[in-house]
C-alpha atoms as a PDB file:
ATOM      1  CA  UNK A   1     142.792 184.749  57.095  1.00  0.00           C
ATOM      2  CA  UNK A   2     140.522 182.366  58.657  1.00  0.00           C
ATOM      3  CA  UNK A   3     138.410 179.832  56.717  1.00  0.00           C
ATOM      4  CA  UNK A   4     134.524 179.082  57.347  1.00  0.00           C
ATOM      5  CA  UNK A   5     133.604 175.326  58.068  1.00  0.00           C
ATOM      6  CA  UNK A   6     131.887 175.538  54.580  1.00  0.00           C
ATOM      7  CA  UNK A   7     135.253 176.075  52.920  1.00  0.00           C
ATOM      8  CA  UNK A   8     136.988 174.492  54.562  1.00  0.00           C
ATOM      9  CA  UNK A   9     134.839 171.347  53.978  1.00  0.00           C
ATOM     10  CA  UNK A  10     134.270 172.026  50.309  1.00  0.00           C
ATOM     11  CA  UNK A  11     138.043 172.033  50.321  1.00  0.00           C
ATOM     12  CA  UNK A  12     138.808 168.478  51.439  1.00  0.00           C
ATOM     13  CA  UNK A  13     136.503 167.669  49.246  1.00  0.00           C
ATOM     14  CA  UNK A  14     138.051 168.486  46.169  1.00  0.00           C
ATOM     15  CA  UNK A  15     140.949 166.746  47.686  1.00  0.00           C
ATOM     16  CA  UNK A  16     138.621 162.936  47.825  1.00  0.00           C
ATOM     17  CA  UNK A  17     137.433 163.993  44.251  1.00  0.00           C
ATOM     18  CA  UNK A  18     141.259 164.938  43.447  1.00  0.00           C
ATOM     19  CA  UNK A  19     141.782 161.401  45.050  1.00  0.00           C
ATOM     20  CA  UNK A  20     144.598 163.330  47.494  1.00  0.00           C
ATOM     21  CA  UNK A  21     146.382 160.792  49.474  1.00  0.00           C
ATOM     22  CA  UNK A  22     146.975 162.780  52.432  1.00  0.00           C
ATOM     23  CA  UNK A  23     144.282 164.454  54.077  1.00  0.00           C
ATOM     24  CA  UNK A  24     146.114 165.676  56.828  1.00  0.00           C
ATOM     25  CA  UNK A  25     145.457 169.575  55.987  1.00  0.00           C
ATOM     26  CA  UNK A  26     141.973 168.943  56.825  1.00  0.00           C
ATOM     27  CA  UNK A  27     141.659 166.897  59.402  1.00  0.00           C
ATOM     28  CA  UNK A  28     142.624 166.811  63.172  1.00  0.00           C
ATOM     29  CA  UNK A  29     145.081 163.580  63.816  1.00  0.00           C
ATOM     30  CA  UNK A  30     142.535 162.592  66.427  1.00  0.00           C
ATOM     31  CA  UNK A  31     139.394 163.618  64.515  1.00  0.00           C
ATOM     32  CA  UNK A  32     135.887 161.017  65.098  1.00  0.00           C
ATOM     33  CA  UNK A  33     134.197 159.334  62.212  1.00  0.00           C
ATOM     34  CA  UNK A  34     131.101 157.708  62.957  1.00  0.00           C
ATOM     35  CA  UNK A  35     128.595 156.264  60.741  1.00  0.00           C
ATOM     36  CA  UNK A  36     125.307 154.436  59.701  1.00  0.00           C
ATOM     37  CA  UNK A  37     125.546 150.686  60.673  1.00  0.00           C
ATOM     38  CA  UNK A  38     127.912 148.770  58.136  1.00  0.00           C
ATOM     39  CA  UNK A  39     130.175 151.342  57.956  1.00  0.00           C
ATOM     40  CA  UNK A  40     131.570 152.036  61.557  1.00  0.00           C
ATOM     41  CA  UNK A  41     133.575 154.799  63.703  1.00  0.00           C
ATOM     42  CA  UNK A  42     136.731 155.697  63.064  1.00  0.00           C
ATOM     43  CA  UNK A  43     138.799 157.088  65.907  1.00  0.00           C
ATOM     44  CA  UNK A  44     142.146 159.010  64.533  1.00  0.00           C
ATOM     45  CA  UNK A  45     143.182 159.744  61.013  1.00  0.00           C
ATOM     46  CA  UNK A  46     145.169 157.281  60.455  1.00  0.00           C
ATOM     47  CA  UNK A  47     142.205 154.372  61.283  1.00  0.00           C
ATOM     48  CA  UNK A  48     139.947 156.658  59.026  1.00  0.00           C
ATOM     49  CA  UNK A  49     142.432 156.428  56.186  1.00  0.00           C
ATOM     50  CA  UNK A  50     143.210 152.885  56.864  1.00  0.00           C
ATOM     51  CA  UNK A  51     139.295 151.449  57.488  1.00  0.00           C
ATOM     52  CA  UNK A  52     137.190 153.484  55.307  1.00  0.00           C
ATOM     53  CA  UNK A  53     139.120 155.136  52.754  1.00  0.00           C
ATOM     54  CA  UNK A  54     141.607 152.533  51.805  1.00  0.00           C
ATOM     55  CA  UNK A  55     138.535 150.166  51.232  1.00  0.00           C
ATOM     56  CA  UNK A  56     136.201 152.543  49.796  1.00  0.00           C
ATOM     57  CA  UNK A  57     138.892 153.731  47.182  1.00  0.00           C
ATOM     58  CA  UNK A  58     140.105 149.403  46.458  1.00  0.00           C
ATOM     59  CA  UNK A  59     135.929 148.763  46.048  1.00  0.00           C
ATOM     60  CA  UNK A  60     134.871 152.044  43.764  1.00  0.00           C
ATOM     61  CA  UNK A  61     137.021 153.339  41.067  1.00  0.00           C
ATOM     62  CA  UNK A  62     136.670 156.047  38.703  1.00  0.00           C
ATOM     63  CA  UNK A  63     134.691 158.019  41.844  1.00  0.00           C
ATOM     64  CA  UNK A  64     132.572 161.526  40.874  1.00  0.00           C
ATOM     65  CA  UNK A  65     131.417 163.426  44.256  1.00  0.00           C
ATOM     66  CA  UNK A  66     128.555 165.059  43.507  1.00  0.00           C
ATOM     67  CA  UNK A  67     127.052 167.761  46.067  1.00  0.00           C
ATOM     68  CA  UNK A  68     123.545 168.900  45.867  1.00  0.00           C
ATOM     69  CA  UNK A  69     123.917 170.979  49.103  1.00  0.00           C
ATOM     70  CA  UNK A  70     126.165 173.100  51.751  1.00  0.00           C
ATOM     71  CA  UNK A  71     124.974 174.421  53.992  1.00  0.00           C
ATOM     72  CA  UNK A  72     126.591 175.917  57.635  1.00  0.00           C
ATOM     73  CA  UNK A  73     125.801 176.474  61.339  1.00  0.00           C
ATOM     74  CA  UNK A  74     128.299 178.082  63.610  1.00  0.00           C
ATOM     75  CA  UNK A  75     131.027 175.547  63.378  1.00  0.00           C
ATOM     76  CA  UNK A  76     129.021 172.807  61.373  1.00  0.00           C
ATOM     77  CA  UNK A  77     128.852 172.303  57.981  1.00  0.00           C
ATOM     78  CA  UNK A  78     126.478 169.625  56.146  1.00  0.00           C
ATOM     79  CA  UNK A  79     125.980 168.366  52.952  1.00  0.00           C
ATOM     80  CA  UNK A  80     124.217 165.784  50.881  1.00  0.00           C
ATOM     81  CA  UNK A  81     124.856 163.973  47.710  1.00  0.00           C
ATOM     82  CA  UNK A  82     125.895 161.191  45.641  1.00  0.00           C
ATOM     83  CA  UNK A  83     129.403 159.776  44.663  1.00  0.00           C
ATOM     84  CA  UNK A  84     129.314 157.828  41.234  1.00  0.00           C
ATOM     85  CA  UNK A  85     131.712 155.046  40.910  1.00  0.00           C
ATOM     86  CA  UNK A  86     133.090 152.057  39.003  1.00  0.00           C
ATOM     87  CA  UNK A  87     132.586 148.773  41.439  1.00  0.00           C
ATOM     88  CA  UNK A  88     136.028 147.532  40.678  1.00  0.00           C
ATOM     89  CA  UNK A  89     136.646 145.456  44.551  1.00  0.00           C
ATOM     90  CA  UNK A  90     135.067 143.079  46.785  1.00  0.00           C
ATOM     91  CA  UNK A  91     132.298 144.828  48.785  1.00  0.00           C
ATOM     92  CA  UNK A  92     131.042 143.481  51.504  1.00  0.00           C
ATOM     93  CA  UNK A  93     131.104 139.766  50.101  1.00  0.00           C
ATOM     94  CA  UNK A  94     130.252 140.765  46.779  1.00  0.00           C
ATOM     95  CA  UNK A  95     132.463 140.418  43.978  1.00  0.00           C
ATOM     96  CA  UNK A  96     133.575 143.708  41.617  1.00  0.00           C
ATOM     97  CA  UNK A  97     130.454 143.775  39.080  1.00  0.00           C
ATOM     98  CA  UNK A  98     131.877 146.748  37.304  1.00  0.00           C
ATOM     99  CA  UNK A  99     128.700 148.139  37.414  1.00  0.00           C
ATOM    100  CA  UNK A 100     128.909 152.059  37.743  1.00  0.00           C
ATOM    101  CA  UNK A 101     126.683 152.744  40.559  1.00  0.00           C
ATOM    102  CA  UNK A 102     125.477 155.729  42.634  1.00  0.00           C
ATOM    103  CA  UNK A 103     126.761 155.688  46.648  1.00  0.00           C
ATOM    104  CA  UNK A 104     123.913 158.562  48.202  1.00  0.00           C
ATOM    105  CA  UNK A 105     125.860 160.160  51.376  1.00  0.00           C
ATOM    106  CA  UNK A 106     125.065 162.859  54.544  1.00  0.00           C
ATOM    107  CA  UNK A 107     127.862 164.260  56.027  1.00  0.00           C
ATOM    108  CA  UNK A 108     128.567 166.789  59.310  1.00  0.00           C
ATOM    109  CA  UNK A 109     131.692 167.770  59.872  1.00  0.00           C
ATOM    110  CA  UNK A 110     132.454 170.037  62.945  1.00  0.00           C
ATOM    111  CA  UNK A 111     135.290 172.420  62.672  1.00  0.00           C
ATOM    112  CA  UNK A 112     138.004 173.230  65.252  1.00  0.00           C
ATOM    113  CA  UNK A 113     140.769 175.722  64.816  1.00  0.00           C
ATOM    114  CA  UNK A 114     140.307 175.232  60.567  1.00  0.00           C
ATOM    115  CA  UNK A 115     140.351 171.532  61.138  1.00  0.00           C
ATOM    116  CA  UNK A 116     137.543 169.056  60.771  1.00  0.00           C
ATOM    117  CA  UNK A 117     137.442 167.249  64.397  1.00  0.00           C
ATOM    118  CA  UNK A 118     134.016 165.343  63.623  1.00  0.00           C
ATOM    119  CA  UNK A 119     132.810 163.968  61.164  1.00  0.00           C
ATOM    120  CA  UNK A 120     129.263 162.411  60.865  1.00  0.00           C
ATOM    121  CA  UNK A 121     128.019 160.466  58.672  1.00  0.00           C
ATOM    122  CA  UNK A 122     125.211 158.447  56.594  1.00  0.00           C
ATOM    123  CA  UNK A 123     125.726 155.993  53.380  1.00  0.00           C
ATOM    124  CA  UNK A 124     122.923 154.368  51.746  1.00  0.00           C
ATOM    125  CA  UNK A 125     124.874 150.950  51.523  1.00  0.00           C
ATOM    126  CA  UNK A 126     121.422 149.531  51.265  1.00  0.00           C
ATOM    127  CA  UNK A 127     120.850 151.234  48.139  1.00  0.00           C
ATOM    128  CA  UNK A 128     124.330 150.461  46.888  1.00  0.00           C
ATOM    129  CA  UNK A 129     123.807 146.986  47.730  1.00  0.00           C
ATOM    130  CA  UNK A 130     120.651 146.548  45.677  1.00  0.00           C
ATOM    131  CA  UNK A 131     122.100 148.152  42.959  1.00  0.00           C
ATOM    132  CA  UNK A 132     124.521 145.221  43.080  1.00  0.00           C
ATOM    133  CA  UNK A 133     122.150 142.665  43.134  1.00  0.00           C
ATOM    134  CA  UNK A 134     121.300 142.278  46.868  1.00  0.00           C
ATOM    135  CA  UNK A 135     118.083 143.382  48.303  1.00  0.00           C
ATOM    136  CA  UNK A 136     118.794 143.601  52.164  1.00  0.00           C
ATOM    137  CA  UNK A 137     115.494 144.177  52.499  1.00  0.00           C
ATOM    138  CA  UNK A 138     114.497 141.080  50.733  1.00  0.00           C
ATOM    139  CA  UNK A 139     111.784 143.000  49.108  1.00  0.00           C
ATOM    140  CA  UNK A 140     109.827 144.211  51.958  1.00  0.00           C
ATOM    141  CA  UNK A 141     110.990 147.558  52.084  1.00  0.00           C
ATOM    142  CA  UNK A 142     108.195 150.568  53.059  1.00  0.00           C
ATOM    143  CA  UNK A 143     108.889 151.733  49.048  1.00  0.00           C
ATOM    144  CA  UNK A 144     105.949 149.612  47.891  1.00  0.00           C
ATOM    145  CA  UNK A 145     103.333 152.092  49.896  1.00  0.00           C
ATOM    146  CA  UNK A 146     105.453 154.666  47.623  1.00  0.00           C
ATOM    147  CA  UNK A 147     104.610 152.981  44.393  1.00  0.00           C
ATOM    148  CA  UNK A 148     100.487 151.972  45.473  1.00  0.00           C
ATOM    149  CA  UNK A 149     101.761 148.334  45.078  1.00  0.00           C
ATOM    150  CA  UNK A 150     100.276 148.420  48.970  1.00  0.00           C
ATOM    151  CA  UNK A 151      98.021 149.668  50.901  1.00  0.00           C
ATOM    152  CA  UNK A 152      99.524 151.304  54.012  1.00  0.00           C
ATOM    153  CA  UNK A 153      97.601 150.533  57.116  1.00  0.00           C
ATOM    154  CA  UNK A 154      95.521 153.316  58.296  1.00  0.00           C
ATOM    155  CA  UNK A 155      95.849 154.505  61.875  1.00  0.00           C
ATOM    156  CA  UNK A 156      93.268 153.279  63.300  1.00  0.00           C
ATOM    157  CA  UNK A 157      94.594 149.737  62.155  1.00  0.00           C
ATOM    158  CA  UNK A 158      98.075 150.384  63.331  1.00  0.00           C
ATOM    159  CA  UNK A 159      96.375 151.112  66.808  1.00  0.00           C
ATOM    160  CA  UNK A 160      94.216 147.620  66.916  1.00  0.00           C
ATOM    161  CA  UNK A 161      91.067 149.352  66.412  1.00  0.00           C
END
């Protein structure tokens, strides 16, 4: 019987949340990873395993995936969401905190022949690092037009006129 990306997908990941050390069964051996900057492309299982999960799994213990949404297209699959975790290893320079923080994630995965063969992704390390402590925007991030703590410029200034 032949799987739909969707399950296929929602699969592997109740193998991460299972914290299933091989993840063969749903990937293709020469699958791509690629990523928001700070967190890379992965060429190959084996440099996926070894460069993002190894390090994710030594920086966040006691992980939770958390889905909002699946959704499909032909032989794509999407989701977003947020993994809960434990910071419990050095991340990016900073020292484990043990602070239980929330990781916000996008994901596309494209299927071949019931195996994932892409994988695309975006994590909010921004928002994970200021939950640690570090701003990387150094406070001048566009969330203060959000709040009314500023006034956005109107067009007509943003044009010079």
């Amino acid at each position: 019987m032949t799987k739909s990306p969707l399950e296929i997908v929602k699969a592997m990941e109740l193998a991460l949340q299972n914290d299933d050390r091989d993840l063969s069964p749903y990937f293709h051996e020469d699958f791509l990873w690629s990523a928001n900057f700070g967190c890379g492309e992965k060429l190959g299982l084996q440099n996926f395993e070894r460069n993002w999960m190894d390090p994710f799994r030594a920086a966040f213990g006691d992980r939770d995936f958390r889905t909002d949404h699946f959704m499909q297209d032909g032989d794509w699959a999407a989701c977003f969401g947020n993994c809960h975790a434990t910071h419990r290893g050095e991340l990016m320079g900073i020292a484990p905190t043990g602070k239980r923080i929330t990781i916000p994630y996008i994901d596309f995965w494209r299927i071949d022949d019931e195996k994932i063969v892409e994988n695309r992704v975006s994590v909010d390390y921004a928002s994970v690092l200021k939950q640690l402590g570090h701003d990387v925007f150094n406070g001048q991030g566009w969330e203060a037009y959000d709040r009314g703590d500023s006034v956005a410029p109107s067009d007509k200034e943003r044009a010079g006129l």
